[in-house]
Protein backbone atom coordinates (compact mmCIF):
# COMPACT_ATOMS: atom_id res chain seq x y z
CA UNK A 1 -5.76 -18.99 -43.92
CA UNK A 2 -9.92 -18.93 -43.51
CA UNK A 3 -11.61 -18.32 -40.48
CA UNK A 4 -14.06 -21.06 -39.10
CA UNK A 5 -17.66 -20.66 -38.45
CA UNK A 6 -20.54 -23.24 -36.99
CA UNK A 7 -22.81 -24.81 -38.76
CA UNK A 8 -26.39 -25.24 -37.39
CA UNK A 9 -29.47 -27.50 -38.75
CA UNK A 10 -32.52 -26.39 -37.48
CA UNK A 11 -36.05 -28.08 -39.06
CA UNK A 12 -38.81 -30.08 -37.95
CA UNK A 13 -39.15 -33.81 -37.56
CA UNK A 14 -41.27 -36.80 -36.20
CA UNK A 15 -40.77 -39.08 -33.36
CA UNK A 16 -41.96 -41.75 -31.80
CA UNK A 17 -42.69 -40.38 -28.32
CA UNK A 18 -41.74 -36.65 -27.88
CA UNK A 19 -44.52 -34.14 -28.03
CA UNK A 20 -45.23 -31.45 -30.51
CA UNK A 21 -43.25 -28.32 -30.49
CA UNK A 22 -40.72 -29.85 -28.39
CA UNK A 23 -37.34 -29.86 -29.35
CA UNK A 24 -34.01 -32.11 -29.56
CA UNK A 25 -30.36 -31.68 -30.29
CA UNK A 26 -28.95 -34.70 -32.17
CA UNK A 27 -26.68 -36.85 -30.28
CA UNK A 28 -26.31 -39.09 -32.80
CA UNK A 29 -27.03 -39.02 -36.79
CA UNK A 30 -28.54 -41.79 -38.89
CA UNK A 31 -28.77 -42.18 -42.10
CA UNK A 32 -30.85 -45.14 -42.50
CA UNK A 33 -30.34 -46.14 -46.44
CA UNK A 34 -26.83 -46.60 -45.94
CA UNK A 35 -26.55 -47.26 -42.03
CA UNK A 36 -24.08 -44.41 -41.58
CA UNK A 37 -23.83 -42.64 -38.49
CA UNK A 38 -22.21 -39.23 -37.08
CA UNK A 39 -21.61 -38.34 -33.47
CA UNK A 40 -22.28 -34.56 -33.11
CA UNK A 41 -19.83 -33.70 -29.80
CA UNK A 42 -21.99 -33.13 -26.81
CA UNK A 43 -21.03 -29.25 -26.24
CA UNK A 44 -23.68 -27.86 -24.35
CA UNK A 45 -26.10 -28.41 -21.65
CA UNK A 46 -29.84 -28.14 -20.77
CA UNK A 47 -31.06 -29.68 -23.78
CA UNK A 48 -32.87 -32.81 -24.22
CA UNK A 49 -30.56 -34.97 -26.48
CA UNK A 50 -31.41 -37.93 -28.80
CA UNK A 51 -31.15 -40.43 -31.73
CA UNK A 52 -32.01 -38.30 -35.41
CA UNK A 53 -32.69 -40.96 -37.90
CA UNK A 54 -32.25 -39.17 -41.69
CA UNK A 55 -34.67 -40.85 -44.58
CA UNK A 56 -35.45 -40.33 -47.93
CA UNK A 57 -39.72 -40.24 -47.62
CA UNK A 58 -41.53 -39.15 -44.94
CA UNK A 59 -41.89 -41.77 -42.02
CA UNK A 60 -44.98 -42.30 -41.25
CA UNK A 61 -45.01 -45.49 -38.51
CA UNK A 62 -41.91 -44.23 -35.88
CA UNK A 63 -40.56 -47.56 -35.41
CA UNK A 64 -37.88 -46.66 -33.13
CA UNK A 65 -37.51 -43.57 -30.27
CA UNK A 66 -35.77 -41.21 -32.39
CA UNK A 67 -36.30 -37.83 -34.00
CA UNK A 68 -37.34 -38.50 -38.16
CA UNK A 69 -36.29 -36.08 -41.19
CA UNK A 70 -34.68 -35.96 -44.60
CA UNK A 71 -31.61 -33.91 -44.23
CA UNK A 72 -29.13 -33.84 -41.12
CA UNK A 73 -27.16 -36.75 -42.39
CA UNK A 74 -26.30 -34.92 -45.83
CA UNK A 75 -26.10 -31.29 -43.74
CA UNK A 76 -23.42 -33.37 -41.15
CA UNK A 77 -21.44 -34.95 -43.57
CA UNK A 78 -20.97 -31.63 -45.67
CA UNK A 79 -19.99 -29.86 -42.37
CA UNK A 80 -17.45 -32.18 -41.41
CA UNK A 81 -15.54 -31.74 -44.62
CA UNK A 82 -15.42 -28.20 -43.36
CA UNK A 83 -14.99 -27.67 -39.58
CA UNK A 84 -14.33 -30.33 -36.35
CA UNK A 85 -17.47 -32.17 -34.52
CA UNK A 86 -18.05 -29.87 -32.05
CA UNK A 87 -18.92 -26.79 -34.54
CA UNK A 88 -21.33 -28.61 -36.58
CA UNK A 89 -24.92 -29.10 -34.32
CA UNK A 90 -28.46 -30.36 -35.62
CA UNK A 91 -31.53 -29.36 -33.39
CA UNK A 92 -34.68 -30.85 -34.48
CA UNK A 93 -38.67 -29.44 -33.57
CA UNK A 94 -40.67 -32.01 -33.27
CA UNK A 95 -43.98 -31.33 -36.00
CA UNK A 96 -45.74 -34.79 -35.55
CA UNK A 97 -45.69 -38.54 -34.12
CA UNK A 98 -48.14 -41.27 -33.65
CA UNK A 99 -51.24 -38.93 -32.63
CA UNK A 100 -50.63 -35.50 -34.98
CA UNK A 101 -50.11 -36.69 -38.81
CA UNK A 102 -47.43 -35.25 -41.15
CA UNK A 103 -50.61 -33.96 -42.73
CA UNK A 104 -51.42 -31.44 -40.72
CA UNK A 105 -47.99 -29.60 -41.55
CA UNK A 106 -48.19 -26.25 -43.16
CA UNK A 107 -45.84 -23.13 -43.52
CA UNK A 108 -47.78 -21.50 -40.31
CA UNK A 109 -47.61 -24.41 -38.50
CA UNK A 110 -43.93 -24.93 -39.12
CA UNK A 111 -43.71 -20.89 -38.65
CA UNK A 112 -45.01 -21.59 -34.63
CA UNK A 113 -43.29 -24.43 -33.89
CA UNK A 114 -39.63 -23.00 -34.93
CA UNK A 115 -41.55 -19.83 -32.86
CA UNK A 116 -42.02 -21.50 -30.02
CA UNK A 117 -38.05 -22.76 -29.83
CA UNK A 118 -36.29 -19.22 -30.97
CA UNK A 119 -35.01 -19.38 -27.02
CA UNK A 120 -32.89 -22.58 -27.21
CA UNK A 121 -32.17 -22.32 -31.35
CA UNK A 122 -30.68 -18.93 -30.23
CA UNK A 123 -28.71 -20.53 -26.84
CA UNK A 124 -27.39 -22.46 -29.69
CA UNK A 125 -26.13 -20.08 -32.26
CA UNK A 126 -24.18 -18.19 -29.87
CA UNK A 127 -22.89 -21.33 -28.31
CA UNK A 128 -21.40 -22.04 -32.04
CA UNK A 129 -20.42 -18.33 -32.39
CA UNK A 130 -18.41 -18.65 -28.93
CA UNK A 131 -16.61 -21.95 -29.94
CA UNK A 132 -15.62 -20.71 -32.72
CA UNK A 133 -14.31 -17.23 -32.10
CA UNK A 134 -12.26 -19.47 -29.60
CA UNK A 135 -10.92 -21.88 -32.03
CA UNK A 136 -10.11 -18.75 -34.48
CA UNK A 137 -8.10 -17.19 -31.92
CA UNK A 138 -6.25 -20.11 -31.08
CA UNK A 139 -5.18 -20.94 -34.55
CA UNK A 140 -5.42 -17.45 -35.34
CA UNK A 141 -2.02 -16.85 -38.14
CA UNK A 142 0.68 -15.03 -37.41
CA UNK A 143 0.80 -11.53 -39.15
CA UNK A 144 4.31 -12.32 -40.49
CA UNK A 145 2.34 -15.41 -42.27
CA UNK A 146 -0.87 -13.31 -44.04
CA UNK A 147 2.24 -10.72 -45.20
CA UNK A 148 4.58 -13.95 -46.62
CA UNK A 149 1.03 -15.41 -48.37
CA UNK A 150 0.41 -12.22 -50.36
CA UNK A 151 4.19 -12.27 -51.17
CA UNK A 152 4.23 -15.79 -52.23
CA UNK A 153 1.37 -16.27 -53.50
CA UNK A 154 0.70 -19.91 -52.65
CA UNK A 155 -1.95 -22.37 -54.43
CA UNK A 156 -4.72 -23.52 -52.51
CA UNK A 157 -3.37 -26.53 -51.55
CA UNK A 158 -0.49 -24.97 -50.30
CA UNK A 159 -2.97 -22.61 -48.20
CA UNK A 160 -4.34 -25.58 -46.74
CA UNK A 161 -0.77 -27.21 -46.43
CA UNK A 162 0.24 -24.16 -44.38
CA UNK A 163 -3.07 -23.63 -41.87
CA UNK A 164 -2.81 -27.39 -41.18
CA UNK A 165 1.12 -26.89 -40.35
CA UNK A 166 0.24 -23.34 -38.13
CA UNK A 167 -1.77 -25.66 -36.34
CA UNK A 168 0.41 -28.30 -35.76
CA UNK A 169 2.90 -26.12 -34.10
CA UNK A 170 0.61 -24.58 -32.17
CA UNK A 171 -0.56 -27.68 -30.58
CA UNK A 172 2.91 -28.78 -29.68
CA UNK A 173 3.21 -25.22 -27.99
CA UNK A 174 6.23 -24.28 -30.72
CA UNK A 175 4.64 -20.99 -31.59
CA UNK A 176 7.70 -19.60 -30.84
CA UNK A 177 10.23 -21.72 -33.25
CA UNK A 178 6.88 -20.94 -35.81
CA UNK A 179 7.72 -17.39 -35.45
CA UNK A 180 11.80 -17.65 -35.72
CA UNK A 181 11.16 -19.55 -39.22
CA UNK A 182 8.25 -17.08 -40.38
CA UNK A 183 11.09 -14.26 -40.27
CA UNK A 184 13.41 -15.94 -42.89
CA UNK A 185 13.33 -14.83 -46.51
CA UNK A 186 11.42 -17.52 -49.06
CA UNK A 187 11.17 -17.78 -52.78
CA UNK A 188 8.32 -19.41 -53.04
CA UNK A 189 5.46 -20.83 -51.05
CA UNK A 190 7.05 -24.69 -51.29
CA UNK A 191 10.33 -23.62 -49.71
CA UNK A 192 8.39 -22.31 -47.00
CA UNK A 193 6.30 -25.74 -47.17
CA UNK A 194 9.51 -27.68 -46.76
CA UNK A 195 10.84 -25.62 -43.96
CA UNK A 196 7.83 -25.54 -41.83
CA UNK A 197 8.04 -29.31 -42.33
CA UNK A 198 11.77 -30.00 -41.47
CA UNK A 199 11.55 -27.85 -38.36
CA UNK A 200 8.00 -29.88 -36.95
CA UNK A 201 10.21 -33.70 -37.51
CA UNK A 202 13.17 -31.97 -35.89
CA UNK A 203 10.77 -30.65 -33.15
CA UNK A 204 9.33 -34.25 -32.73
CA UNK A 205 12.68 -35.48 -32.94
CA UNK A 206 12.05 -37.41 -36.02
């Protein structure tokens, strides 16, 4: 069934107005060649939050108050094919702005400004460790389920067919009715599709 793990972005960018070495988690994802935009859930405190605006050069001019780099919109979008909003963070150190030119970056001067935030991009990793240990027990398969897999031998769509329907019974607290089914003999991994299915519409009273 796969276990879940969060994804972190950590790298420098510019900004408008926010000094160098400090840091800031993305509240909200830009990328400005095609406008779209990501909303990274809010999940932990005691960090200063703002707009991160993704391009494709280096900006130079900071037109607006936001953080500016070249890769959380690609990282985000990736991660959300992958795990829910709350897993996937982007933390940006701030490396120059109006007053410090990109030109004065360098690997050592990257090297101390990623130093000088190790505190808070550490707060953060076990933040994403935590949330998702959580969200693996809670969705965590039944035994009976691993043992029926290796017995079946499902595709990987049917893998992901199954995890998706573990987790719909689990959020309409049916673990129980999940478990009755799971001890039934099956020939093959779409008979124990169609069950799971039949029993969830009956459950909903569909």
């Amino acid at each position: 069934m796969g276990l879940v793990a969060g994804w972190l972005n950590v790298g420098i960018a510019g900004h408008q107005k926010l000094a160098i070495g400090a840091g800031i988690l993305a509240h909200k994802i830009i990328e400005r060649e095609s406008s779209n935009c990501f909303y990274p859930s809010q999940m932990f405190s005691g960090f200063a939050t703002g707009d991160v605006i993704s391009v494709d050069t280096p900006e130079l001019n900071y037109p607006e108050n936001a953080a500016y780099e070249m890769e959380a919109s690609g990282f985000y979008a990736s991660a959300m094919g992958l795990v829910s909003a709350e897993l996937a963070q982007v933390y940006k150190i701030i490396s120059d702005n109006p007053f410090n030119s990109v030109a004065n970056i360098d690997a050592s001067f990257v090297t101390d400004c990623l130093s000088g935030q190790i505190d808070q991009i550490q707060r953060l990793v076990s933040g994403l460790q935590e949330l998702a240990g959580a969200y693996n027990n809670a969705y965590k398969p039944p035994a009976v389920l691993v043992q029926l897999e290796s017995k079946l031998n499902p595709s990987v769509t049917q893998r992901l067919q199954l995890k998706r329907l573990v987790q719909r019974y689990h959020a309409l607290k049916c673990s129980d009715k999940l478990n009755d089914i799971l001890e039934k003999s099956f020939n093959s991994a779409r008979q124990l599709i169609a069950e799971l299915e039949l029993n969830l519409r009956r459950s909903k009273g569909q």
